[in-house]
N, C-alpha and C. Protein backbone atom coordinates (compact mmCIF):
# COMPACT_ATOMS: atom_id res chain seq x y z
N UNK A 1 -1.87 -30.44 179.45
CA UNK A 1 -1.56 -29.22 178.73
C UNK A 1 -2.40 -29.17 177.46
N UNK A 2 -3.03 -28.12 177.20
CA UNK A 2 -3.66 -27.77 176.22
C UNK A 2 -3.27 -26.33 175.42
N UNK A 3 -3.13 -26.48 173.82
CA UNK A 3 -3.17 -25.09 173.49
C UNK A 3 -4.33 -25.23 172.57
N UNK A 4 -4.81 -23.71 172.37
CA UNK A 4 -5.90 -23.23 171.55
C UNK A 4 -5.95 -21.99 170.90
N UNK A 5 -7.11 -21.71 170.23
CA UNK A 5 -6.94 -20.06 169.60
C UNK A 5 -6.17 -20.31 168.15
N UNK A 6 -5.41 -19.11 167.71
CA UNK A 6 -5.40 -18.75 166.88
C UNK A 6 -3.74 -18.43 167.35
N UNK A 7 -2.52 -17.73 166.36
CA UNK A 7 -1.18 -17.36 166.62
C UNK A 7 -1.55 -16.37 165.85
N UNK A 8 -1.17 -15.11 166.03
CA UNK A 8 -0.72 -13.55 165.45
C UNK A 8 0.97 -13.63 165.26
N UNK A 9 1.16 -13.88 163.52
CA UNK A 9 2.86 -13.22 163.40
C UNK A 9 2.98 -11.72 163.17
N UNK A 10 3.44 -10.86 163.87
CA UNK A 10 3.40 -9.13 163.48
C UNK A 10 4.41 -9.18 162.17
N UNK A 11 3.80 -8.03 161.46
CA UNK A 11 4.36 -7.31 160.26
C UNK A 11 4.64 -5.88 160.36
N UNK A 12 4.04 -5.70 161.47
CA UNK A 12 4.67 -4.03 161.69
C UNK A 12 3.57 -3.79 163.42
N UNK A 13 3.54 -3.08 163.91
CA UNK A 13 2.58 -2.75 164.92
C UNK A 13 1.48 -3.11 165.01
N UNK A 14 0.52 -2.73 163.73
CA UNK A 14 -0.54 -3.05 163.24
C UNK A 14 -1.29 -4.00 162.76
N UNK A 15 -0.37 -4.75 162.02
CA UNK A 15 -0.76 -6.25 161.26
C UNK A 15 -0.41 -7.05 161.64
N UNK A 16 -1.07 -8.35 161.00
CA UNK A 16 0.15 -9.70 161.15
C UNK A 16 -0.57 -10.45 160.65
N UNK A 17 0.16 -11.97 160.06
CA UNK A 17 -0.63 -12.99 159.64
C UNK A 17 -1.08 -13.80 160.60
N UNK A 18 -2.18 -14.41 160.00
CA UNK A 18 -2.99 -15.05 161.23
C UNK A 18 -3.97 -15.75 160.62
N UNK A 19 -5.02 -16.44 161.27
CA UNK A 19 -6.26 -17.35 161.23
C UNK A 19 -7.33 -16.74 161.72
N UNK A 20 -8.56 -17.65 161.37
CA UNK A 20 -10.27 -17.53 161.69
C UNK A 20 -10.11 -18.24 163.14
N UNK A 21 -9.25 -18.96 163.45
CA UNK A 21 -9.82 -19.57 164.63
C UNK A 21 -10.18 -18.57 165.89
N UNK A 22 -11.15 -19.35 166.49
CA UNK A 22 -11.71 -18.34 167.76
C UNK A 22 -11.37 -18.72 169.06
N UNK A 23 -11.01 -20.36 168.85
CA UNK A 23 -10.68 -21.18 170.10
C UNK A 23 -11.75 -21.72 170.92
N UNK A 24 -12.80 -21.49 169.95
CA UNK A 24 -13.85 -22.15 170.86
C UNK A 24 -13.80 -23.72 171.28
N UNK A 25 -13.22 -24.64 170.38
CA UNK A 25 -12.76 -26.13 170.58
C UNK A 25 -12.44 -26.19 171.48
N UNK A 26 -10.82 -25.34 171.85
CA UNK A 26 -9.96 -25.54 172.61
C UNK A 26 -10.62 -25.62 173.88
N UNK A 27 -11.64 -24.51 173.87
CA UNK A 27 -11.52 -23.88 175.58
C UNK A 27 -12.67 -24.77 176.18
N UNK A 28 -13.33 -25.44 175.12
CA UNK A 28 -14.41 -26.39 175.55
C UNK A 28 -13.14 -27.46 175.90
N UNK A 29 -12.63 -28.02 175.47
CA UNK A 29 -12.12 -29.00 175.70
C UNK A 29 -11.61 -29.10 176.86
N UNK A 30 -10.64 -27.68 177.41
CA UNK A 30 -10.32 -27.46 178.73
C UNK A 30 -11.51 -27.25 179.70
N UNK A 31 -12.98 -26.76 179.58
CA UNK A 31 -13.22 -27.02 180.61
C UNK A 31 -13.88 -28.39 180.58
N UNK A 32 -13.67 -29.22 179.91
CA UNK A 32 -14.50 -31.16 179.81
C UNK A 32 -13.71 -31.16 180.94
N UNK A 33 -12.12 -30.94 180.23
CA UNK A 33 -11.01 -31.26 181.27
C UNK A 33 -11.06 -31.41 182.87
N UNK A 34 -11.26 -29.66 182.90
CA UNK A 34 -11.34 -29.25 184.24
C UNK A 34 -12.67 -29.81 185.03
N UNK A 35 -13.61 -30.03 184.87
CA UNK A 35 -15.42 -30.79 185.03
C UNK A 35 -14.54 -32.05 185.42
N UNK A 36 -13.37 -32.57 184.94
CA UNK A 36 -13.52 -34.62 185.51
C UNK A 36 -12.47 -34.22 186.41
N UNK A 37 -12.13 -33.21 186.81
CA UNK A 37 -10.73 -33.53 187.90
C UNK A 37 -9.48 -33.33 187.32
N UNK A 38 -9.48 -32.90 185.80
CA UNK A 38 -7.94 -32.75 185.51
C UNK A 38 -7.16 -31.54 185.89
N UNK A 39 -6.22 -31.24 186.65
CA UNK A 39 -5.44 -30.27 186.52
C UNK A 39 -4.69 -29.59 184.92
N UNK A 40 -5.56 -28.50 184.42
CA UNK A 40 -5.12 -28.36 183.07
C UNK A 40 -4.57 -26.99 183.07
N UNK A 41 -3.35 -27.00 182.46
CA UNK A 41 -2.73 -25.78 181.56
C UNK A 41 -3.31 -25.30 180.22
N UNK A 42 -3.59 -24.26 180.30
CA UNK A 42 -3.93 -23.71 178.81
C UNK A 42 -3.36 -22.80 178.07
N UNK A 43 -2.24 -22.98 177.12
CA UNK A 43 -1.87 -22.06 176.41
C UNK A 43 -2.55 -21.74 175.11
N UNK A 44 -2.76 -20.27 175.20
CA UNK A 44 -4.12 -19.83 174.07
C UNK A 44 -3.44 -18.87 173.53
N UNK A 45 -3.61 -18.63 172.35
CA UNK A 45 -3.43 -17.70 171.33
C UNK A 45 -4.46 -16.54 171.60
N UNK A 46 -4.22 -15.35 170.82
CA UNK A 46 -5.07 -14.34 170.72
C UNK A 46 -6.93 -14.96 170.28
N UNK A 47 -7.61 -14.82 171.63
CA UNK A 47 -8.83 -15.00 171.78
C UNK A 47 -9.72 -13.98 172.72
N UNK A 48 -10.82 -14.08 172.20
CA UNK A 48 -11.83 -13.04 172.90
C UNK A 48 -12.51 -13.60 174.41
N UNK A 49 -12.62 -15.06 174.47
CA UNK A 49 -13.06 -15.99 175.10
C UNK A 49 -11.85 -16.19 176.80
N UNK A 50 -12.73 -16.70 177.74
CA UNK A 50 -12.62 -16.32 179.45
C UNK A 50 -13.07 -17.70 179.41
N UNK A 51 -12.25 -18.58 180.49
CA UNK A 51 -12.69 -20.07 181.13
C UNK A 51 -13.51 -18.99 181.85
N UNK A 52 -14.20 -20.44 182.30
CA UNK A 52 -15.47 -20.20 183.60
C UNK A 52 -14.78 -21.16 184.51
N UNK A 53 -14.43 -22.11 184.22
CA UNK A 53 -13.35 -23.00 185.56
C UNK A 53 -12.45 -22.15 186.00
N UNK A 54 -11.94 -21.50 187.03
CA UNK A 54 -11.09 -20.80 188.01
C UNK A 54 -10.08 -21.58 188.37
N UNK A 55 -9.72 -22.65 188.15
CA UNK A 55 -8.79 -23.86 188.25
C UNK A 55 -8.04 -24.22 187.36
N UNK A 56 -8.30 -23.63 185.89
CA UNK A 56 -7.73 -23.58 184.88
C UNK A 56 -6.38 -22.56 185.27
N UNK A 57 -5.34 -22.99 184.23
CA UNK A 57 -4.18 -22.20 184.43
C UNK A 57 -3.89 -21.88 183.11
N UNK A 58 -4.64 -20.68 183.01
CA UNK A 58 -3.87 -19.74 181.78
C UNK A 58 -2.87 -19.14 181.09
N UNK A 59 -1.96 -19.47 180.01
CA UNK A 59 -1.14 -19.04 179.63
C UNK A 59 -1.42 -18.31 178.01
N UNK A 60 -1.38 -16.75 178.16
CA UNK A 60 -1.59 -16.50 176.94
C UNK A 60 -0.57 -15.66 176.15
N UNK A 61 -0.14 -16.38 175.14
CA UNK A 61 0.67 -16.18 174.01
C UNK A 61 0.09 -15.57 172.77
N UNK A 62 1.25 -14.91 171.95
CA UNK A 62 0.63 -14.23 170.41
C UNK A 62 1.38 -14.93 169.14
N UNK A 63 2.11 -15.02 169.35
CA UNK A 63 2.89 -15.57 168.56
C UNK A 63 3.47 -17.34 168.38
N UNK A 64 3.66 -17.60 167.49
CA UNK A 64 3.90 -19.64 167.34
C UNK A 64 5.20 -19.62 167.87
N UNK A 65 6.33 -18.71 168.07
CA UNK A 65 7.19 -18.78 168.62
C UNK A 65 7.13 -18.93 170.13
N UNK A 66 6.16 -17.87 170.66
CA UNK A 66 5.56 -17.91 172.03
C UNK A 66 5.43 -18.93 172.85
N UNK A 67 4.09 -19.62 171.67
CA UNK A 67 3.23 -20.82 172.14
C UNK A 67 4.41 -22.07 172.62
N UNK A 68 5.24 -22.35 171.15
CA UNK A 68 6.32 -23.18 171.27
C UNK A 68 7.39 -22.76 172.42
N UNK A 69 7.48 -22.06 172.78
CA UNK A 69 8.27 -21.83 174.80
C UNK A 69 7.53 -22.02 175.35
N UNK A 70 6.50 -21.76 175.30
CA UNK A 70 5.21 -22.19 176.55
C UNK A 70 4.97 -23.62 176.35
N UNK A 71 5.19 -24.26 175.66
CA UNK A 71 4.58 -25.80 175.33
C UNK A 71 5.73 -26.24 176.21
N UNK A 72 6.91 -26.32 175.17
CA UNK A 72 8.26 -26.94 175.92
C UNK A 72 8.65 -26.94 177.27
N UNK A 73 7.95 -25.65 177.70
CA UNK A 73 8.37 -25.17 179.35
C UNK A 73 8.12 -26.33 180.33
N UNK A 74 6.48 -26.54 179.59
CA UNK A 74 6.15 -27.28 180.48
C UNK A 74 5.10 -28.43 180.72
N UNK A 75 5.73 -29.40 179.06
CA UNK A 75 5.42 -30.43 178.58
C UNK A 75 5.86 -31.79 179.62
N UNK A 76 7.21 -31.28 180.08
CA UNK A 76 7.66 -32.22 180.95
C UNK A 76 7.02 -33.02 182.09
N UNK A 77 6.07 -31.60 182.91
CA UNK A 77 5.79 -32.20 184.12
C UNK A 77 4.28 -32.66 183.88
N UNK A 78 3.80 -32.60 182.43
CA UNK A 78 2.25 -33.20 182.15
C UNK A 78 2.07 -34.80 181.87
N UNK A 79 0.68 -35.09 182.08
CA UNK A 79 0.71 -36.31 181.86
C UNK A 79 0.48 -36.54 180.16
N UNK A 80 -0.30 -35.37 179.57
CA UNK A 80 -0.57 -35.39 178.14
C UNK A 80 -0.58 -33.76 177.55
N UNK A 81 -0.76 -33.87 176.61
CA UNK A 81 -0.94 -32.56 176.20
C UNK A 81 -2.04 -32.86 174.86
N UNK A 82 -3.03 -31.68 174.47
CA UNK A 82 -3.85 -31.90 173.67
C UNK A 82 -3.49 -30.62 172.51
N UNK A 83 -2.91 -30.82 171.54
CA UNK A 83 -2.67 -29.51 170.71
C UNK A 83 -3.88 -28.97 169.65
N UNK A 84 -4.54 -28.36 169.85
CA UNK A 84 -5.85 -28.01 169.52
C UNK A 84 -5.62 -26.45 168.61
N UNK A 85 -4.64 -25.81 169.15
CA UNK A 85 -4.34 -24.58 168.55
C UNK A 85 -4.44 -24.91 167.20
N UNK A 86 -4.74 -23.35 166.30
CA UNK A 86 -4.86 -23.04 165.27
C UNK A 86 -2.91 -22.29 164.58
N UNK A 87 -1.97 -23.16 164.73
CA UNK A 87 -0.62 -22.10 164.72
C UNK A 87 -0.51 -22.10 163.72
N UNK A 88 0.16 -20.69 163.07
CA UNK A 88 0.33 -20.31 161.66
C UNK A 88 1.44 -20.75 161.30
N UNK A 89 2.03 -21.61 160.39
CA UNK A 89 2.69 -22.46 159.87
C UNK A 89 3.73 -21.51 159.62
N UNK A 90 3.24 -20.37 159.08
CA UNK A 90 4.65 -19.12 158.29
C UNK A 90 5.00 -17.72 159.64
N UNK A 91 5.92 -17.20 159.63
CA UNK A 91 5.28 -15.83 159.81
C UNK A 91 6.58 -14.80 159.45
N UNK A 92 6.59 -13.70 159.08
CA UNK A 92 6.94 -12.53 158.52
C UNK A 92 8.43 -12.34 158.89
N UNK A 93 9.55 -12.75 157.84
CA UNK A 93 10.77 -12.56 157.95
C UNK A 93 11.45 -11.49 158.55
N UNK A 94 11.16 -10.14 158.44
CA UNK A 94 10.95 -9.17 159.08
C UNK A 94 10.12 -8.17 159.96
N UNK A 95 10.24 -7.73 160.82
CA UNK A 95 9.33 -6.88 161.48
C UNK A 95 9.64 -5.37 161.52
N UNK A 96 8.68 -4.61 160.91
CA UNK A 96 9.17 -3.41 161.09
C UNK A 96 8.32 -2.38 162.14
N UNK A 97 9.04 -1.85 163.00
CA UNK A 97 8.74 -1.11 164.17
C UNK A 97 8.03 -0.09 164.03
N UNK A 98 7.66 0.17 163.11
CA UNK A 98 6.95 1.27 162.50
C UNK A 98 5.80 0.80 161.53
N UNK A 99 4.87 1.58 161.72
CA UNK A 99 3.82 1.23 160.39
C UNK A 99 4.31 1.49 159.60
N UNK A 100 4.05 0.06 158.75
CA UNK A 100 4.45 0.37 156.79
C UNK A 100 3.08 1.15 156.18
N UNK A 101 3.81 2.65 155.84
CA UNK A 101 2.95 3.30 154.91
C UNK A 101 2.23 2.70 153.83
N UNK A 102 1.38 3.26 152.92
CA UNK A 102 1.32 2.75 151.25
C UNK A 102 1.87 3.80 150.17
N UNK A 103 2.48 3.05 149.68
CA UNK A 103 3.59 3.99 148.51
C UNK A 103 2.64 3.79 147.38
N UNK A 104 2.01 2.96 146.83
CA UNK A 104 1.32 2.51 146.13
C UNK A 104 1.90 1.56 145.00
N UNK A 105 3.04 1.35 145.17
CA UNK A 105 4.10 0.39 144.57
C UNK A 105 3.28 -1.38 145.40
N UNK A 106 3.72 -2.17 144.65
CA UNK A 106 3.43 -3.73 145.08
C UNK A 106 4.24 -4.05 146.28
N UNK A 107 4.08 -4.70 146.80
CA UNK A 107 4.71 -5.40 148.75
C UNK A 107 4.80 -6.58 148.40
N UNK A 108 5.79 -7.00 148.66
CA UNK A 108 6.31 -8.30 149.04
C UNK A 108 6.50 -9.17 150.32
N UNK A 109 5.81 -9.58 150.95
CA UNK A 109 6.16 -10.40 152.28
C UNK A 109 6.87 -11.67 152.20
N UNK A 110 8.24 -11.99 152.44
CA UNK A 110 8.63 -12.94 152.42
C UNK A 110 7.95 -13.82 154.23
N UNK A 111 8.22 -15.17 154.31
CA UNK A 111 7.79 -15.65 154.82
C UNK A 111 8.75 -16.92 155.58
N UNK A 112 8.62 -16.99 156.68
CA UNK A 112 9.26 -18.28 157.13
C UNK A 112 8.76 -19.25 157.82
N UNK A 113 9.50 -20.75 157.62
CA UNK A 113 8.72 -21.26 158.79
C UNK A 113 8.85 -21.62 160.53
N UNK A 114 7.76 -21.29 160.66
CA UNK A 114 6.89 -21.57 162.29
C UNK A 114 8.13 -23.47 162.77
N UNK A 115 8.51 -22.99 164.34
CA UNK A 115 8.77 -23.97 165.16
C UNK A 115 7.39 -25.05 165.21
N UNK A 116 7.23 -26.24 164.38
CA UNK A 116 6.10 -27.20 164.30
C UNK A 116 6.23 -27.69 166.04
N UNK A 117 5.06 -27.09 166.60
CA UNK A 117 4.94 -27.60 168.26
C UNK A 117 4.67 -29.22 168.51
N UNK A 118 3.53 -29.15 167.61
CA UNK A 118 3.41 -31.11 167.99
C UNK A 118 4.32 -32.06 167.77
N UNK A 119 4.84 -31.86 166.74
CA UNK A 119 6.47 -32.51 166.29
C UNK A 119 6.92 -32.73 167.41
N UNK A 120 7.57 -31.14 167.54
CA UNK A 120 8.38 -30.86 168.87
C UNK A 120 8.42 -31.49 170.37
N UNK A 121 7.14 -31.77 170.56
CA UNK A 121 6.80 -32.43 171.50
C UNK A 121 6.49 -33.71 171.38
N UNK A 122 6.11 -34.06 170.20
CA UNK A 122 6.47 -35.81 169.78
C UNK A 122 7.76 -36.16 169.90
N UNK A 123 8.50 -35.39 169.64
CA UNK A 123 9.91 -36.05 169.65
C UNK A 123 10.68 -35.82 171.03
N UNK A 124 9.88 -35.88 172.19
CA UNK A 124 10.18 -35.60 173.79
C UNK A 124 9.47 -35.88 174.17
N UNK A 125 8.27 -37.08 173.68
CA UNK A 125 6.91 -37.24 174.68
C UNK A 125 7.77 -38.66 175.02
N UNK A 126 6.88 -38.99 176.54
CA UNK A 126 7.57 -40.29 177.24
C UNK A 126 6.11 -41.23 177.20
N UNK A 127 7.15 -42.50 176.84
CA UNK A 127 5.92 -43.42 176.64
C UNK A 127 4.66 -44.02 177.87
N UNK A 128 4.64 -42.77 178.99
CA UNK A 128 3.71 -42.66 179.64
C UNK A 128 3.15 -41.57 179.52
N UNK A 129 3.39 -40.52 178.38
CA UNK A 129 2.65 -39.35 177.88
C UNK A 129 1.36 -39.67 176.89
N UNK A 130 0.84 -38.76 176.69
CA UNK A 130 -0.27 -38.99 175.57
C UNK A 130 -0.10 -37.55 174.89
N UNK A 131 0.02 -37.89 173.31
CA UNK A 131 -0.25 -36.77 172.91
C UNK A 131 -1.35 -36.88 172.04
N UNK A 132 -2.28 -35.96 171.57
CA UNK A 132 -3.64 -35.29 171.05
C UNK A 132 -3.14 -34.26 169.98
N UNK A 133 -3.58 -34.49 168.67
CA UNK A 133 -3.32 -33.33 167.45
C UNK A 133 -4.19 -32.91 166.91
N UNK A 134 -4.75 -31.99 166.35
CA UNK A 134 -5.55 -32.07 165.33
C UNK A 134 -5.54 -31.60 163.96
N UNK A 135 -6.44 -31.61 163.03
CA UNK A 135 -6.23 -31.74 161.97
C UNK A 135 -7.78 -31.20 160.84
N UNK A 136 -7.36 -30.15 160.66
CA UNK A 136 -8.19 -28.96 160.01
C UNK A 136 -7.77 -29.41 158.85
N UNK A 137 -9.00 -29.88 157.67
CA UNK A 137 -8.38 -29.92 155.92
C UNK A 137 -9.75 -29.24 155.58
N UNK A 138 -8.80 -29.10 154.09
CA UNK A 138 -10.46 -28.84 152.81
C UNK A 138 -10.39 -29.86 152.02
N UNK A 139 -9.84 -31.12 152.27
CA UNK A 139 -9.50 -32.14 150.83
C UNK A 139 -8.30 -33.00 151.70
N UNK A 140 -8.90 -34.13 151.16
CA UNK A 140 -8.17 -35.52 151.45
C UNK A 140 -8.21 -35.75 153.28
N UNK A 141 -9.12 -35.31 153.90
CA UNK A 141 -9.18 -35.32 155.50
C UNK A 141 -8.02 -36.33 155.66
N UNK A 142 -8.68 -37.59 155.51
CA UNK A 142 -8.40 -38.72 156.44
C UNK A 142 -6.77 -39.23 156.00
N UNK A 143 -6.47 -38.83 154.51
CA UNK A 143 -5.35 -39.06 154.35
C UNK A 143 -3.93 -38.43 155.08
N UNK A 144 -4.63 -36.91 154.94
CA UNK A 144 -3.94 -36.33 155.42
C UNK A 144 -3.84 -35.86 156.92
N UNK A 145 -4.45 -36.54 157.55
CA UNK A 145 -4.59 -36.81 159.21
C UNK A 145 -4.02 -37.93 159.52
N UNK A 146 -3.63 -38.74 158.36
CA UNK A 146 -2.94 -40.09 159.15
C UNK A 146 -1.57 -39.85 159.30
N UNK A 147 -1.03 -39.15 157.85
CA UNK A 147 0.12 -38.73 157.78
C UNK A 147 0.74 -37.82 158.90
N UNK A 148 -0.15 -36.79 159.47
CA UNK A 148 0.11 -35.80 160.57
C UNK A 148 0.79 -36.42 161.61
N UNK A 149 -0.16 -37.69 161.96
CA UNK A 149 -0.40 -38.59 163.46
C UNK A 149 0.90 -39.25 162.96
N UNK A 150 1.25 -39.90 162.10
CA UNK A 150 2.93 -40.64 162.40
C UNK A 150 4.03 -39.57 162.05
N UNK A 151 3.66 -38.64 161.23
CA UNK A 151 4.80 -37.87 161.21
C UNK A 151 5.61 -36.89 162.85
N UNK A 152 4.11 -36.90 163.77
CA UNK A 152 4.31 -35.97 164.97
C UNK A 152 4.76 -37.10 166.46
N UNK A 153 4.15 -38.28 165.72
CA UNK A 153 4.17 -39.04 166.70
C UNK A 153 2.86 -39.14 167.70
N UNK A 154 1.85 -38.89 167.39
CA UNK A 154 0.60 -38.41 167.90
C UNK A 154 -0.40 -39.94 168.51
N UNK A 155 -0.48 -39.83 169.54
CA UNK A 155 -1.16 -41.16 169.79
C UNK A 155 -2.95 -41.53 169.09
N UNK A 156 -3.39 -40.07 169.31
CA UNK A 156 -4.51 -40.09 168.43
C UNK A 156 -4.39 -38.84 167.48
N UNK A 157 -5.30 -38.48 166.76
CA UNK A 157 -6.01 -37.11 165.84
C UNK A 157 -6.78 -37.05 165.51
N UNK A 158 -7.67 -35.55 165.68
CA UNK A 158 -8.87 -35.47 165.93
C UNK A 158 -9.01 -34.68 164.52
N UNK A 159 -9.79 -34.96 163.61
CA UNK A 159 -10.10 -34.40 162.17
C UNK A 159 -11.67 -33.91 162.09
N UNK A 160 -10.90 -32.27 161.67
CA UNK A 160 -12.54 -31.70 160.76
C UNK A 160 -11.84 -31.05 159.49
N UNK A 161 -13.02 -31.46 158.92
CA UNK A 161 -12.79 -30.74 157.50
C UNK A 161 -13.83 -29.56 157.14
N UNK A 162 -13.18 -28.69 156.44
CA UNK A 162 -13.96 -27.55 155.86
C UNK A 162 -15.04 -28.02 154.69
N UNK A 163 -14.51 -28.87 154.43
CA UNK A 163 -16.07 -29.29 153.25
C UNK A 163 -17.15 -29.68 153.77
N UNK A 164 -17.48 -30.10 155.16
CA UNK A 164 -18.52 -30.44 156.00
C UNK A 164 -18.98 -29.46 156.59
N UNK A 165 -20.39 -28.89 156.29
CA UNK A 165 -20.92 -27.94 156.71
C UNK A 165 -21.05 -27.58 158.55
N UNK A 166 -20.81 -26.65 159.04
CA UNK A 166 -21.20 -27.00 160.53
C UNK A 166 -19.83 -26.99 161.27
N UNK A 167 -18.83 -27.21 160.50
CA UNK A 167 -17.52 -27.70 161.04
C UNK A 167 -16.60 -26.90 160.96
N UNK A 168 -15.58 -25.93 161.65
CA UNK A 168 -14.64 -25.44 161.19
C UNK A 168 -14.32 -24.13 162.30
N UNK A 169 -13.84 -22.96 161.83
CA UNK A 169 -13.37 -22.18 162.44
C UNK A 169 -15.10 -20.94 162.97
N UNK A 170 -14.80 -20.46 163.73
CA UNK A 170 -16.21 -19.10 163.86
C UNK A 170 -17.61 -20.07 164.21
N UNK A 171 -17.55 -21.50 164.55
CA UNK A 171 -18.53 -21.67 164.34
C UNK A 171 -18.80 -22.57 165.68
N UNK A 172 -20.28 -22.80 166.17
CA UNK A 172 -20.85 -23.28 167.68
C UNK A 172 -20.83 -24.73 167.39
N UNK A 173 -20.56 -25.22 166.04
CA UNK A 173 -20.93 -27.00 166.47
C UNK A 173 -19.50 -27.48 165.70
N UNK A 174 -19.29 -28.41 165.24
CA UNK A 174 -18.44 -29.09 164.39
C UNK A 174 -18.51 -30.60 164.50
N UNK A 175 -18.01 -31.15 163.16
CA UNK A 175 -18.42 -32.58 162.97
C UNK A 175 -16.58 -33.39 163.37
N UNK A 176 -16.36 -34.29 163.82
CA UNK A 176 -14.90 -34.80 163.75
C UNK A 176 -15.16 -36.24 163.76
N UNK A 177 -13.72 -36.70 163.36
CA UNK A 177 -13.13 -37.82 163.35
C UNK A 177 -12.17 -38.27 164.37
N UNK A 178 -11.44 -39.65 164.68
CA UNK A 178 -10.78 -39.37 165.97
C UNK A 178 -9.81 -40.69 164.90
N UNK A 179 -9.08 -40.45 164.59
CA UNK A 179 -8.07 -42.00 164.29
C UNK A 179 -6.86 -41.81 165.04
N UNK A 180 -6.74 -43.37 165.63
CA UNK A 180 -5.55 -43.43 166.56
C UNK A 180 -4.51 -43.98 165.71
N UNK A 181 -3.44 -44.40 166.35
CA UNK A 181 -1.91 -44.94 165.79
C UNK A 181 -2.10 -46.19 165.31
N UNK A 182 -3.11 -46.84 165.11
CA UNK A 182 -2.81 -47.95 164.70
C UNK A 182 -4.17 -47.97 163.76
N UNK A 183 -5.02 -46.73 163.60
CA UNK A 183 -5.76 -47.07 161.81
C UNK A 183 -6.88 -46.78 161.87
N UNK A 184 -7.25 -47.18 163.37
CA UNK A 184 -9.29 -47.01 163.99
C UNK A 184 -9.51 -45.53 163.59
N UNK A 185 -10.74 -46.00 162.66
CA UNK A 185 -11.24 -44.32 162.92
C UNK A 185 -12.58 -44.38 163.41
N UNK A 186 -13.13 -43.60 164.35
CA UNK A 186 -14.24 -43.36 165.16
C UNK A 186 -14.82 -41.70 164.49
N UNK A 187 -15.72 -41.99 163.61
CA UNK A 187 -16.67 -40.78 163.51
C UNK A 187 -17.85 -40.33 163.97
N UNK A 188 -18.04 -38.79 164.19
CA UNK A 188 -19.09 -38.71 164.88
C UNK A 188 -20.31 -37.29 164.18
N UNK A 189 -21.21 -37.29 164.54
CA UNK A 189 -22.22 -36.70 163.86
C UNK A 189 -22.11 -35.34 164.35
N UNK A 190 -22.70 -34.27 163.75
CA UNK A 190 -22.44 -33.00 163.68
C UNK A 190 -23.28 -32.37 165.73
N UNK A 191 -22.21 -31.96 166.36
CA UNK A 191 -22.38 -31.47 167.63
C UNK A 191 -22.26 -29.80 168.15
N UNK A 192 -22.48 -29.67 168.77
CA UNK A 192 -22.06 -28.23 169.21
C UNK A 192 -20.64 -28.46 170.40
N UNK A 193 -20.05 -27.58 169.82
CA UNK A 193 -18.46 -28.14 170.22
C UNK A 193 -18.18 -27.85 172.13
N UNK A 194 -19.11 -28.13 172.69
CA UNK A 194 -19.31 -28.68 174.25
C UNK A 194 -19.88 -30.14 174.39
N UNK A 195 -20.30 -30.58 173.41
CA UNK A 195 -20.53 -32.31 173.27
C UNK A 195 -19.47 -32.54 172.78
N UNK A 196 -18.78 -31.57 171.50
CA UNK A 196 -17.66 -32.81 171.25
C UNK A 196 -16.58 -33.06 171.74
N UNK A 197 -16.10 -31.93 172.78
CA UNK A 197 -15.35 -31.86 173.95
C UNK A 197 -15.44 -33.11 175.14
N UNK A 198 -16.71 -33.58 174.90
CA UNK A 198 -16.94 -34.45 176.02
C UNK A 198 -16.78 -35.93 174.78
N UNK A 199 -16.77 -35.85 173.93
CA UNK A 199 -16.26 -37.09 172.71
C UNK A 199 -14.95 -37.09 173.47
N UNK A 200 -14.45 -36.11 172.71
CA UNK A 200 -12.77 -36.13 173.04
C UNK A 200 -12.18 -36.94 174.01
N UNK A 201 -12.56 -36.38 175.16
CA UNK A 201 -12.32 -36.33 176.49
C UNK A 201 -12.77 -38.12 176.66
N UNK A 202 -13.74 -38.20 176.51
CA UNK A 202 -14.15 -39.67 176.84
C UNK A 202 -12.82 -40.67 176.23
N UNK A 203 -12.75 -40.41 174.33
CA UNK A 203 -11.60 -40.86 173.88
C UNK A 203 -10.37 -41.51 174.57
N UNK A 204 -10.37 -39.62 175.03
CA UNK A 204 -8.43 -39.96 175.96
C UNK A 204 -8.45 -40.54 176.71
N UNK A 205 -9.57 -41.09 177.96
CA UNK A 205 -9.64 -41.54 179.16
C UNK A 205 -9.47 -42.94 178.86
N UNK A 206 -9.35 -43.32 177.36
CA UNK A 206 -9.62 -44.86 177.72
C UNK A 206 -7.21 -45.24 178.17
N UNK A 207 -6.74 -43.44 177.17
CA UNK A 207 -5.51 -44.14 177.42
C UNK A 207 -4.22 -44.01 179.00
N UNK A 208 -5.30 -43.50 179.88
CA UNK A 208 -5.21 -42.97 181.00
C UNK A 208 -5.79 -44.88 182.17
């Protein structure tokens, strides 16, 4: 199981909060996947992007509430899951069914928080599961990727940071890190994110 993309929370018809991600990681990663023989699920957020593997099994969601029923559904019958998605941590206390006009008065969006999926599924993975996280910073990467990986329960995590040029959301290459549960960190030089899909992938196979 894999998710990717980006999560849309609506604020009225029209809007919603959301991310840069495009899902290009993700969907590379699913097809490394699909290329060695894996039977993969993909739950994707709002993306512009089409597998080319026909064997892939698509599930597409808009919302972090979404994603998180689609994960849970069907975390059970996987051997791993790789959480790659971009999910928006908050989203919009209310929804209103109607476009919000402009009065020209100030707006207030209160905000709540998002069902945390990797958690969620750390705390139901079986110790013949593997789970995969990752970990987008602008500051303190590695600190704050270690913390992720024991707080979710994450067997590895895969880290890019925004201060490294090349790396990040909208973009064809990215640079990462891979530290597992017990401290190793494995870094790697700046790729176009269909090599680093095949990093990844190599990674997980050693826990397979």
């Amino acid at each position: 199981m894999l998710t990717a993309g980006p999560t849309h929370e609506k604020i009225d018809p029209v809007r919603f909060v959301g991310n840069h991600s495009s899902g290009k990681m993700g969907y590379s990663i699913a097809e490394e996947l699909a290329s060695r023989g894996a039977e993969v699920t993909l739950i994707s957020g709002p993306s512009q992007l089409k597998v080319n593997d026909t064997s892939i099994k698509v599930t597409s969601v808009t919302s972090a509430k979404e994603m998180y029923e689609a994960s849970m559904a069907c975390f059970d019958q996987m051997d791993g899951a790789i959480m790659a998605a971009a999910v928006a941590d908050y989203a919009p206390a209310d929804y209103s069914d109607k476009k919000i006009k402009r009065d020209g008065e100030e707006m207030v969006i209160r905000l709540v928080p998002n069902p945390d999926i990797a958690a969620s599924i750390g705390e139901i993975k079986r110790d013949n599961q593997v789970l995969v996280g990752f970990a987008l910073e602008t500051n303190d990467a590695v600190e704050n990727a270690s913390k992720k990986l024991k707080k979710k329960n994450l067997d590895f995590v895969v880290v890019n940071s925004l201060e490294n040029k090349g790396a990040g959301f909208q973009t064809d290459t990215n640079i990462i890190s891979i530290i597992n549960r017990y401290g190793d960190k494995t870094d790697y030089p700046l790729k176009v994110k269909s090599a680093v899909a095949m990093d990844i992938v190599d990674y997980l196979e050693q826990y397979f």
